[in-house]
N, C-alpha and C. Protein backbone atom coordinates (compact mmCIF):
# COMPACT_ATOMS: atom_id res chain seq x y z
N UNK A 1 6.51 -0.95 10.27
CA UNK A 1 6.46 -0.79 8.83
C UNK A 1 6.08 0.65 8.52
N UNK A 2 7.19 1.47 8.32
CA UNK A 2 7.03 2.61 8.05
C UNK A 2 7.00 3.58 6.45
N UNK A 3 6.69 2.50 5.49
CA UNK A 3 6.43 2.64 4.07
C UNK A 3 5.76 1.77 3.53
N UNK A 4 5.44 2.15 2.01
CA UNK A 4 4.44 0.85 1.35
C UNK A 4 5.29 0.16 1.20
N UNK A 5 6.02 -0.12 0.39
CA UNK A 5 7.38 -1.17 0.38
C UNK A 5 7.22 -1.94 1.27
N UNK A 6 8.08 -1.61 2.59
CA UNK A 6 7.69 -3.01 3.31
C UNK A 6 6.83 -3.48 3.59
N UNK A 7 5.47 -2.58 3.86
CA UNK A 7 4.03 -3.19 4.08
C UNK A 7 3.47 -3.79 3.07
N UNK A 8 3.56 -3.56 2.08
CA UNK A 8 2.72 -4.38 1.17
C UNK A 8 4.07 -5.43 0.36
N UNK A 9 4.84 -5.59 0.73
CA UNK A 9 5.84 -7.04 0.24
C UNK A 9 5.92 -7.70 1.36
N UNK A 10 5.58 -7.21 2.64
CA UNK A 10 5.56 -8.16 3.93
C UNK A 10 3.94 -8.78 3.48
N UNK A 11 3.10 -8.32 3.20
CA UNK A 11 1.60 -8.81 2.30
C UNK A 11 1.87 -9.30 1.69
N UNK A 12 2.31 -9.60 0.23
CA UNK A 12 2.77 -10.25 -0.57
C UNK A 12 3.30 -11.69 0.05
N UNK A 13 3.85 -11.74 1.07
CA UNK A 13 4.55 -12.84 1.76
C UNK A 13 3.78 -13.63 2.27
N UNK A 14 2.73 -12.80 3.04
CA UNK A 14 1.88 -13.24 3.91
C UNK A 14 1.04 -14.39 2.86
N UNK A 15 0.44 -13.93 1.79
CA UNK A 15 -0.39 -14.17 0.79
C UNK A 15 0.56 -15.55 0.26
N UNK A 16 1.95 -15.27 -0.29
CA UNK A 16 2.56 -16.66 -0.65
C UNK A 16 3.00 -17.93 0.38
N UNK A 17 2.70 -17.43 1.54
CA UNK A 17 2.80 -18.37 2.54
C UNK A 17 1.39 -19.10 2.72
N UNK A 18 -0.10 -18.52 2.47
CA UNK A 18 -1.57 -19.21 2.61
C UNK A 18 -1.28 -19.73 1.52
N UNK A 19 -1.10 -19.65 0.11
CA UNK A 19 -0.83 -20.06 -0.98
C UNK A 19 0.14 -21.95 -0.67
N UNK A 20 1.02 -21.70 -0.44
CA UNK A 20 1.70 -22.61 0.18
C UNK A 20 0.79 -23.71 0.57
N UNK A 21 0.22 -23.12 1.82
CA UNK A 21 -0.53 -24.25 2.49
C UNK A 21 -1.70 -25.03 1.74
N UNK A 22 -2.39 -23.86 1.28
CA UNK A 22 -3.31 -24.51 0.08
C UNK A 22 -3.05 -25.34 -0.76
N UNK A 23 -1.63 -25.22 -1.50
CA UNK A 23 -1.19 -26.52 -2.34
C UNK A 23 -0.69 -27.53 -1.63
N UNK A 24 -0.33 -27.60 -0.32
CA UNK A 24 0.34 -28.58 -0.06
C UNK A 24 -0.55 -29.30 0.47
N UNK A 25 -1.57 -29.10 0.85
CA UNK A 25 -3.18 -29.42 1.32
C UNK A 25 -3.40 -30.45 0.43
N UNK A 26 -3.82 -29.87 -0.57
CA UNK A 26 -4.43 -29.93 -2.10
C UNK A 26 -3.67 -31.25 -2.56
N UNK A 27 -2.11 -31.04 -2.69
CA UNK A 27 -1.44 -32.10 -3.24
C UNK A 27 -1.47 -33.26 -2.71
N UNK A 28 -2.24 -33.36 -1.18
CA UNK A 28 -1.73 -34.63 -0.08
C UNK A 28 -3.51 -34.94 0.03
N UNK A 29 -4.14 -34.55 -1.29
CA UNK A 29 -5.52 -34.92 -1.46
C UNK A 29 -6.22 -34.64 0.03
N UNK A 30 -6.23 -33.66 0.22
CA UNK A 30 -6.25 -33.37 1.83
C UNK A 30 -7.61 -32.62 1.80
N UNK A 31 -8.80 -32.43 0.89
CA UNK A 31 -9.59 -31.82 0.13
C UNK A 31 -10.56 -30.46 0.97
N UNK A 32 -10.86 -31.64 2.11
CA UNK A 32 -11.41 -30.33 3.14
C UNK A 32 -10.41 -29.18 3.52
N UNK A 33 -9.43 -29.63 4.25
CA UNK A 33 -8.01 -28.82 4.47
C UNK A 33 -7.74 -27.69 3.71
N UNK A 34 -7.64 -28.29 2.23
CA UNK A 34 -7.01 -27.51 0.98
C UNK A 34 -7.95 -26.50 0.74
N UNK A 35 -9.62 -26.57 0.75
CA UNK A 35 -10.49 -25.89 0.11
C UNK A 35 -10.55 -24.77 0.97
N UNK A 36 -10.39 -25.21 2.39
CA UNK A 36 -10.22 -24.41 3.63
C UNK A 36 -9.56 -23.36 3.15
N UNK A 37 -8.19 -23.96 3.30
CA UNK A 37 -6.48 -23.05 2.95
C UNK A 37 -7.18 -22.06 1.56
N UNK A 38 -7.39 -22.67 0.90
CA UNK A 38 -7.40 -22.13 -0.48
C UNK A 38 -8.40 -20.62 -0.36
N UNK A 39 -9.40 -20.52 -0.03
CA UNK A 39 -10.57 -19.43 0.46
C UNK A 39 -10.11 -18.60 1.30
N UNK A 40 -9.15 -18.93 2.16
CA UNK A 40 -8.47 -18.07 3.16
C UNK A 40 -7.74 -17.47 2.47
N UNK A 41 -6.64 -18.17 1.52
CA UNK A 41 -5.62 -17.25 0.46
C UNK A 41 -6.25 -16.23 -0.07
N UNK A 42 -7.87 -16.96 -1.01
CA UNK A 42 -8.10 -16.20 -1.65
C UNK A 42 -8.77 -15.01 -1.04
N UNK A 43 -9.09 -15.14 -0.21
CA UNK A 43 -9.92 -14.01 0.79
C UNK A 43 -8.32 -12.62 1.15
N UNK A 44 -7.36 -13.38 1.40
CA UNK A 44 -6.10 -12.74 1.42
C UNK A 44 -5.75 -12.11 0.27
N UNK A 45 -5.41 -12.38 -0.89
CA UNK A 45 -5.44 -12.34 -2.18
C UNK A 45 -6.51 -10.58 -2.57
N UNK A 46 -7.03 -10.93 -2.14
CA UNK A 46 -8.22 -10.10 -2.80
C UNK A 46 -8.29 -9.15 -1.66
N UNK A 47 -7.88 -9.20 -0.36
CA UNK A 47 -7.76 -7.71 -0.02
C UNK A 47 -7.00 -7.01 0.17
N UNK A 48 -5.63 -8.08 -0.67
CA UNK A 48 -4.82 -7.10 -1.28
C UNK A 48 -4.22 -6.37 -1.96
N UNK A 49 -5.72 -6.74 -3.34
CA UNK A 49 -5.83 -6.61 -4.45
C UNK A 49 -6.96 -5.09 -4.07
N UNK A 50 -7.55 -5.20 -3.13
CA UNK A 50 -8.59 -4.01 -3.01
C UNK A 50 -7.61 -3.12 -2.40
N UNK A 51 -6.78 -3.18 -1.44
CA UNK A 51 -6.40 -2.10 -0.99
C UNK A 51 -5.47 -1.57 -1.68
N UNK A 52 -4.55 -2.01 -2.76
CA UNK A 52 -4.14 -1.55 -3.73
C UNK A 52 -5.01 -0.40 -4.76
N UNK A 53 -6.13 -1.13 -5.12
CA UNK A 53 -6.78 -0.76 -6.12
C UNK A 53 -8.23 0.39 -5.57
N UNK A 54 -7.97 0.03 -4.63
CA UNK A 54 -9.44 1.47 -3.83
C UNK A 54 -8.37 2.69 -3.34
N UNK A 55 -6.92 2.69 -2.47
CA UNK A 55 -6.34 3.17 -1.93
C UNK A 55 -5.18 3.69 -2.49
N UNK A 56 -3.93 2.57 -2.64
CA UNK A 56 -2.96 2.97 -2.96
C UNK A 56 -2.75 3.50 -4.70
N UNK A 57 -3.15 2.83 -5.21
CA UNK A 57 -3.35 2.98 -7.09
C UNK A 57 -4.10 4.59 -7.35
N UNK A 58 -5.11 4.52 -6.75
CA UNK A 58 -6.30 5.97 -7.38
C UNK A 58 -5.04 7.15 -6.45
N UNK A 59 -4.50 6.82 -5.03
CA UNK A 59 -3.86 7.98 -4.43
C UNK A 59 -2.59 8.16 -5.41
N UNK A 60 -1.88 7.32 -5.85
CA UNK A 60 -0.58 7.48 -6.91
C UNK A 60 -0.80 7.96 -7.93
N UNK A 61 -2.08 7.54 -8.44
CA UNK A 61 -2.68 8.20 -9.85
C UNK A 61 -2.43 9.70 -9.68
N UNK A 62 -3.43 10.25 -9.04
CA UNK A 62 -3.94 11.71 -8.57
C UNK A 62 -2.47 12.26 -8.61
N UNK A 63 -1.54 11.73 -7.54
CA UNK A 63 -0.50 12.67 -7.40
C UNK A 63 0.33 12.70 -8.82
N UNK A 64 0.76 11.66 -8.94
CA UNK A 64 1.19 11.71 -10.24
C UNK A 64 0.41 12.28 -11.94
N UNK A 65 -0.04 11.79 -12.10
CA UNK A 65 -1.20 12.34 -13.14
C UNK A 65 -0.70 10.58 -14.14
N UNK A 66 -0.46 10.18 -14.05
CA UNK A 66 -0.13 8.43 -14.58
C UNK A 66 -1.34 7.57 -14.22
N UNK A 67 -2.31 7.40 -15.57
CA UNK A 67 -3.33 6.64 -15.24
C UNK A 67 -3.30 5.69 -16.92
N UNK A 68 -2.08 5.72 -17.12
CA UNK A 68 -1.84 4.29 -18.24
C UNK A 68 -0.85 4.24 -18.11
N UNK A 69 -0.13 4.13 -16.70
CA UNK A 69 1.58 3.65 -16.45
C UNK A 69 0.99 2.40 -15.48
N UNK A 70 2.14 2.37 -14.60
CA UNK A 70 2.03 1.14 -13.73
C UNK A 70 0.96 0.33 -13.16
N UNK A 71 -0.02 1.48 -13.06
CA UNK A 71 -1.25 1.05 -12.25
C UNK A 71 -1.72 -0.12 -13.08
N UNK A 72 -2.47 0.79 -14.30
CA UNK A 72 -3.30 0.40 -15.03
C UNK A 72 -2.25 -0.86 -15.47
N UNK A 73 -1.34 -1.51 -15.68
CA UNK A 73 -0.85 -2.68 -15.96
C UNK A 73 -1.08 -3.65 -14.67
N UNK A 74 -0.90 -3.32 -13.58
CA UNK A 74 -1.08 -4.20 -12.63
C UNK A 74 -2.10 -4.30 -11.90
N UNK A 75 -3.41 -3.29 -12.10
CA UNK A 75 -4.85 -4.06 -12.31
C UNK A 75 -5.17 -5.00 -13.36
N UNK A 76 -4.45 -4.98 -14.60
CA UNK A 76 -4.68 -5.85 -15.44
C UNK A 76 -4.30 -7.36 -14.98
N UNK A 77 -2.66 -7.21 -14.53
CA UNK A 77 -2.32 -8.60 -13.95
C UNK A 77 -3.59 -8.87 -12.63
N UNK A 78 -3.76 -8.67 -11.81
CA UNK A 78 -4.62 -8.47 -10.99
C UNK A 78 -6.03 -9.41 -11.59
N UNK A 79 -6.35 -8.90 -12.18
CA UNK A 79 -7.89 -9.35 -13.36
C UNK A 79 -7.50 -11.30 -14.00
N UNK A 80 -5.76 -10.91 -14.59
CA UNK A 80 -5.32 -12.22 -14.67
C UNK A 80 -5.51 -13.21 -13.64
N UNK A 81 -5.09 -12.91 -12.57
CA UNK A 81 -4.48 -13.66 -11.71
C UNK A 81 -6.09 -14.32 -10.63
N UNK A 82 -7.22 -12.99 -10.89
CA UNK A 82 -8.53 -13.69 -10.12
C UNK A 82 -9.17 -14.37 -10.98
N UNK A 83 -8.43 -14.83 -12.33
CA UNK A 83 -9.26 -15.68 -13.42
C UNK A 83 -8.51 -16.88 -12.90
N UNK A 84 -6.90 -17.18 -12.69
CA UNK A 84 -6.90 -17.95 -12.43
C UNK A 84 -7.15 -18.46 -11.06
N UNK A 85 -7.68 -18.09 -10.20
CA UNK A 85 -8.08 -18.29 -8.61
C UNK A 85 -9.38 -18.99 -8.95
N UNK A 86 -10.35 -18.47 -10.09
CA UNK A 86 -11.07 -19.41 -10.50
C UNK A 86 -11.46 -20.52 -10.68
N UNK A 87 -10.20 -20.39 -11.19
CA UNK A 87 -10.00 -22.16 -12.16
C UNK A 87 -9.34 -22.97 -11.03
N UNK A 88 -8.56 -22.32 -10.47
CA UNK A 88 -8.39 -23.50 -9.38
C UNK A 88 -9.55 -23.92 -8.00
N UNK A 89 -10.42 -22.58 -8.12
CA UNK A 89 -11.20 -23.48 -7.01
C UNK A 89 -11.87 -24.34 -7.65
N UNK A 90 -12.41 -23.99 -9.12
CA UNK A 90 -13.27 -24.75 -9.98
C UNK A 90 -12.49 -26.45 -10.43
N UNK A 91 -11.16 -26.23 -10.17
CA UNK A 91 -10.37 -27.63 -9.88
C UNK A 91 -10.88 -28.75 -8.69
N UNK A 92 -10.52 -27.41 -7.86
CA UNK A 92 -10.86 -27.90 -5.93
C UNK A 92 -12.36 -28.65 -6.02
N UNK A 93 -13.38 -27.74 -6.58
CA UNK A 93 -14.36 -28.31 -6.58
C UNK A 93 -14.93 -29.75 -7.43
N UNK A 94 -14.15 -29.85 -8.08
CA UNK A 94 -14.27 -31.32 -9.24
C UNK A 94 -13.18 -32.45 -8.54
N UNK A 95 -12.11 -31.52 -7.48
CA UNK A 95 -11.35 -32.69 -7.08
C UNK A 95 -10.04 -33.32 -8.10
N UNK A 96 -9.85 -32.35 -9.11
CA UNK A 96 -8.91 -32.51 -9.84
C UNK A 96 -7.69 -32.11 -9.90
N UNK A 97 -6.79 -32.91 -9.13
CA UNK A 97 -5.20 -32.34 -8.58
C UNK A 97 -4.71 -32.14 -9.77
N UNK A 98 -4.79 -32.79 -10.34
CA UNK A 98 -3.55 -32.32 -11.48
C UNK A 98 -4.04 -31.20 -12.26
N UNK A 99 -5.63 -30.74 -12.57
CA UNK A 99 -5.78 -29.33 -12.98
C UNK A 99 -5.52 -28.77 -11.86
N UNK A 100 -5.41 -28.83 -10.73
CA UNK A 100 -5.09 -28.03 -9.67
C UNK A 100 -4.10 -27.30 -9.82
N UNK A 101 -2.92 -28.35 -9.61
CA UNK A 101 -1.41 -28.21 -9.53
C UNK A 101 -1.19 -26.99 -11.03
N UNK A 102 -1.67 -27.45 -12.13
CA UNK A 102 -1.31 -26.78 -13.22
C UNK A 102 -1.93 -25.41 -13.34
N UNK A 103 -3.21 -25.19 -12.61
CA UNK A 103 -3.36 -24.08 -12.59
C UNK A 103 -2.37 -23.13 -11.29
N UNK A 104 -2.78 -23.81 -10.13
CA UNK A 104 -1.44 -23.10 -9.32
C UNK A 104 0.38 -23.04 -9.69
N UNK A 105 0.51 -23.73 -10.28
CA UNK A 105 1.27 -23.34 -11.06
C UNK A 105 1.44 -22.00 -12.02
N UNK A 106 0.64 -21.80 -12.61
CA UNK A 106 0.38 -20.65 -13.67
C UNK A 106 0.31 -19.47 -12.74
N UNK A 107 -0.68 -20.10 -11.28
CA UNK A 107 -1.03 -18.06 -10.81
C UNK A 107 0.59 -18.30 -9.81
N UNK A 108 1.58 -19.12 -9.56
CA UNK A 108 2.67 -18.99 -8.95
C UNK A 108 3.41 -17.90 -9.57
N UNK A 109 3.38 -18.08 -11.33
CA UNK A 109 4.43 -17.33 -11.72
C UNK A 109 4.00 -16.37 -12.36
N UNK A 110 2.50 -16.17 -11.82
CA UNK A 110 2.18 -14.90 -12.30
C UNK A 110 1.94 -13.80 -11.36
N UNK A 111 2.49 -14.41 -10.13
CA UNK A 111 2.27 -13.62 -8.97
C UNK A 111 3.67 -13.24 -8.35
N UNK A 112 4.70 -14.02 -8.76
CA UNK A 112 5.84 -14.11 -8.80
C UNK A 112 6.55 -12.79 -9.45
N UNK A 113 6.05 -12.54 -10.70
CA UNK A 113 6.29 -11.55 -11.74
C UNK A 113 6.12 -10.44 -11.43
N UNK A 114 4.57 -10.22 -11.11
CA UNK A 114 3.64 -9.37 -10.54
C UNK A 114 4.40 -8.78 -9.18
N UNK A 115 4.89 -9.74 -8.48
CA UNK A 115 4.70 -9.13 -6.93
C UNK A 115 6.71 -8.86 -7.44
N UNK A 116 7.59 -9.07 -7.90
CA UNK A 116 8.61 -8.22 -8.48
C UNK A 116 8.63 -6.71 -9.23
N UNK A 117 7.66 -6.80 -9.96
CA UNK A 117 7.32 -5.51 -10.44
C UNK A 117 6.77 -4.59 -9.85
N UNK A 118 5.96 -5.06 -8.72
CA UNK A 118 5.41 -4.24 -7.78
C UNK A 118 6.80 -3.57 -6.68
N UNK A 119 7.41 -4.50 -6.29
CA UNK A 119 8.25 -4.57 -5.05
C UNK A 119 9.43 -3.73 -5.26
N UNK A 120 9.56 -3.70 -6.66
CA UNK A 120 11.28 -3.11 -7.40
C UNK A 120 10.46 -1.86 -8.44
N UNK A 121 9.82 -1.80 -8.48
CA UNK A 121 9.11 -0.42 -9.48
C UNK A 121 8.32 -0.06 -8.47
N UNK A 122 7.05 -0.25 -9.11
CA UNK A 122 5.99 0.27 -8.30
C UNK A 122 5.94 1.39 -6.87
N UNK A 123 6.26 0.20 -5.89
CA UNK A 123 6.12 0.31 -4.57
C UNK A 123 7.12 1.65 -4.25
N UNK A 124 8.47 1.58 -4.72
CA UNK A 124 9.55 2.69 -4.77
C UNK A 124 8.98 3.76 -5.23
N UNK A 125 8.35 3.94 -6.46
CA UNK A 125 7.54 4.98 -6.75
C UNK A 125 6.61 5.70 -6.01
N UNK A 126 5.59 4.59 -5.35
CA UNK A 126 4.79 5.03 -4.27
C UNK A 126 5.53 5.43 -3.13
N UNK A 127 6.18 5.03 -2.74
CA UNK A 127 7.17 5.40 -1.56
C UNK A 127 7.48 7.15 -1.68
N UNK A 128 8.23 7.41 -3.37
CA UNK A 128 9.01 8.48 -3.55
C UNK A 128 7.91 9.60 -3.41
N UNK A 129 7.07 9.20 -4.15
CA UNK A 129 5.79 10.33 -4.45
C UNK A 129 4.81 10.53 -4.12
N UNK A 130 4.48 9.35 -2.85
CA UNK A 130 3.33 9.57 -2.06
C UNK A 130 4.41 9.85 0.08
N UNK A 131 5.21 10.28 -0.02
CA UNK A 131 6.17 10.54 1.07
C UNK A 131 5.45 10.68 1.84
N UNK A 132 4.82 12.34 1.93
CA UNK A 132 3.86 13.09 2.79
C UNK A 132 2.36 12.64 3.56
N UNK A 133 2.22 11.55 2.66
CA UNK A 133 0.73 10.81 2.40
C UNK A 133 0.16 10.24 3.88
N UNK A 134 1.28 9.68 4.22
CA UNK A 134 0.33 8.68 5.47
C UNK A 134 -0.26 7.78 5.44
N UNK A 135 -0.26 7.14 4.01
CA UNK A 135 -0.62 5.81 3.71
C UNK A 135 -0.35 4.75 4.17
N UNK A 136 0.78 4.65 4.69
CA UNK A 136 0.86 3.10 5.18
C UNK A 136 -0.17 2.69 6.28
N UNK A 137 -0.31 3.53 7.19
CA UNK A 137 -0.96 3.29 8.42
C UNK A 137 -2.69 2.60 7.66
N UNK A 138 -3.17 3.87 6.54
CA UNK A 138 -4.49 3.44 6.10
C UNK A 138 -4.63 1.72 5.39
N UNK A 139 -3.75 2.00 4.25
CA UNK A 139 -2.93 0.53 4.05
C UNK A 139 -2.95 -0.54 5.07
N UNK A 140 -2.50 -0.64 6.10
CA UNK A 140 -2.32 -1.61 6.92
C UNK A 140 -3.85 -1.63 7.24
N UNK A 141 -4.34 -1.04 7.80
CA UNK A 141 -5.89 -1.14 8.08
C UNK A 141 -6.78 -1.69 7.51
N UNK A 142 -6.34 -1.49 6.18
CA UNK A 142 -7.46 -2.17 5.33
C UNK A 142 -6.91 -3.48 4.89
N UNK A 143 -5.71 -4.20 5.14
CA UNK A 143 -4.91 -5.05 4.75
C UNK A 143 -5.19 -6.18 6.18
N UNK A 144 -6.21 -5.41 7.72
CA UNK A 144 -5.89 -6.11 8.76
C UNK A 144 -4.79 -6.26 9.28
N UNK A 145 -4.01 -5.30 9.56
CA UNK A 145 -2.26 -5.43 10.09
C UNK A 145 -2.11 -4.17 10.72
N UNK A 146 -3.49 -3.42 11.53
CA UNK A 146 -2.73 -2.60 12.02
C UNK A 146 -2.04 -2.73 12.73
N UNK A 147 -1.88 -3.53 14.04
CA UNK A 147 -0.48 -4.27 14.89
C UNK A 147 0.40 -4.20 14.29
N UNK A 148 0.73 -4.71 12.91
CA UNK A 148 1.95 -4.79 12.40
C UNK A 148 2.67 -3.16 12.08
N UNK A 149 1.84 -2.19 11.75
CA UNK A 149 2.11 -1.07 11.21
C UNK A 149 3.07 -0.36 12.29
């Protein structure tokens, strides 16, 4: 993986595949399983929400001088999306599938959205204008993938 692009949408994957397991856990009232799955996502989730937001975001900023373009919208989704990680463990924890389902539902297609805008804007941008950078390698590191890099 020799750009952000593929490294962080091969992340993105990684993240909708724990996601996966967590609901399908969840749906087969599988409760220990699911809560398991679910903490692991979110533990996934969130460091790839940090290495975005400590690393790749502040280094795109700087070069660019864009600090109310892309970023700053997709820390916002970001902020969305750990409100709803909330509500679904706060589901998990009451044992309530069907708020479950409906909240995973909601962060599906908001991560869905999110991880398009990132993958087809964003990431290309970072690619174009952080070239010289050497980021991916740091990226992967903090993502746990240096093997993969």
């Amino acid at each position: 993986m020799n750009d952000i692009t593929t490294l962080m949408s091969h992340d993105h994957r990684s993240c909708d595949e724990s996601f996966a397991r967590a609901e399908t856990a969840i749906s087969r009232g599988k409760w220990d399983e699911g809560t398991a799955e679910l903490e692991k996502f979110i533990a996934e989730l969130e460091t790839h929400f940090t290495a975005e937001e400590s690393i790749l975001f502040p280094r795109f900023e700087s070069v660019t001088g864009m600090t109310e373009g892309p970023t700053k919208v997709m820390r916002g989704e970001h902020a969305d999306m750990r409100e709803a990680v909330e509500r679904m463990r706060d589901a998990v924890a009451r044992r309530d599938k069907d708020d479950y389902a409906g909240e995973a539902e909601t962060l599906l297609i908001l991560m869905q959205q999110h991880n398009m805008k990132e993958e087809n804007v964003l990431y290309p941008m970072c690619d174009a204008q952080l070239a010289g950078e050497n980021l991916p390698p740091t990226l992967a590191k903090q993502l746990g993938r240096e093997q993969a890099a």
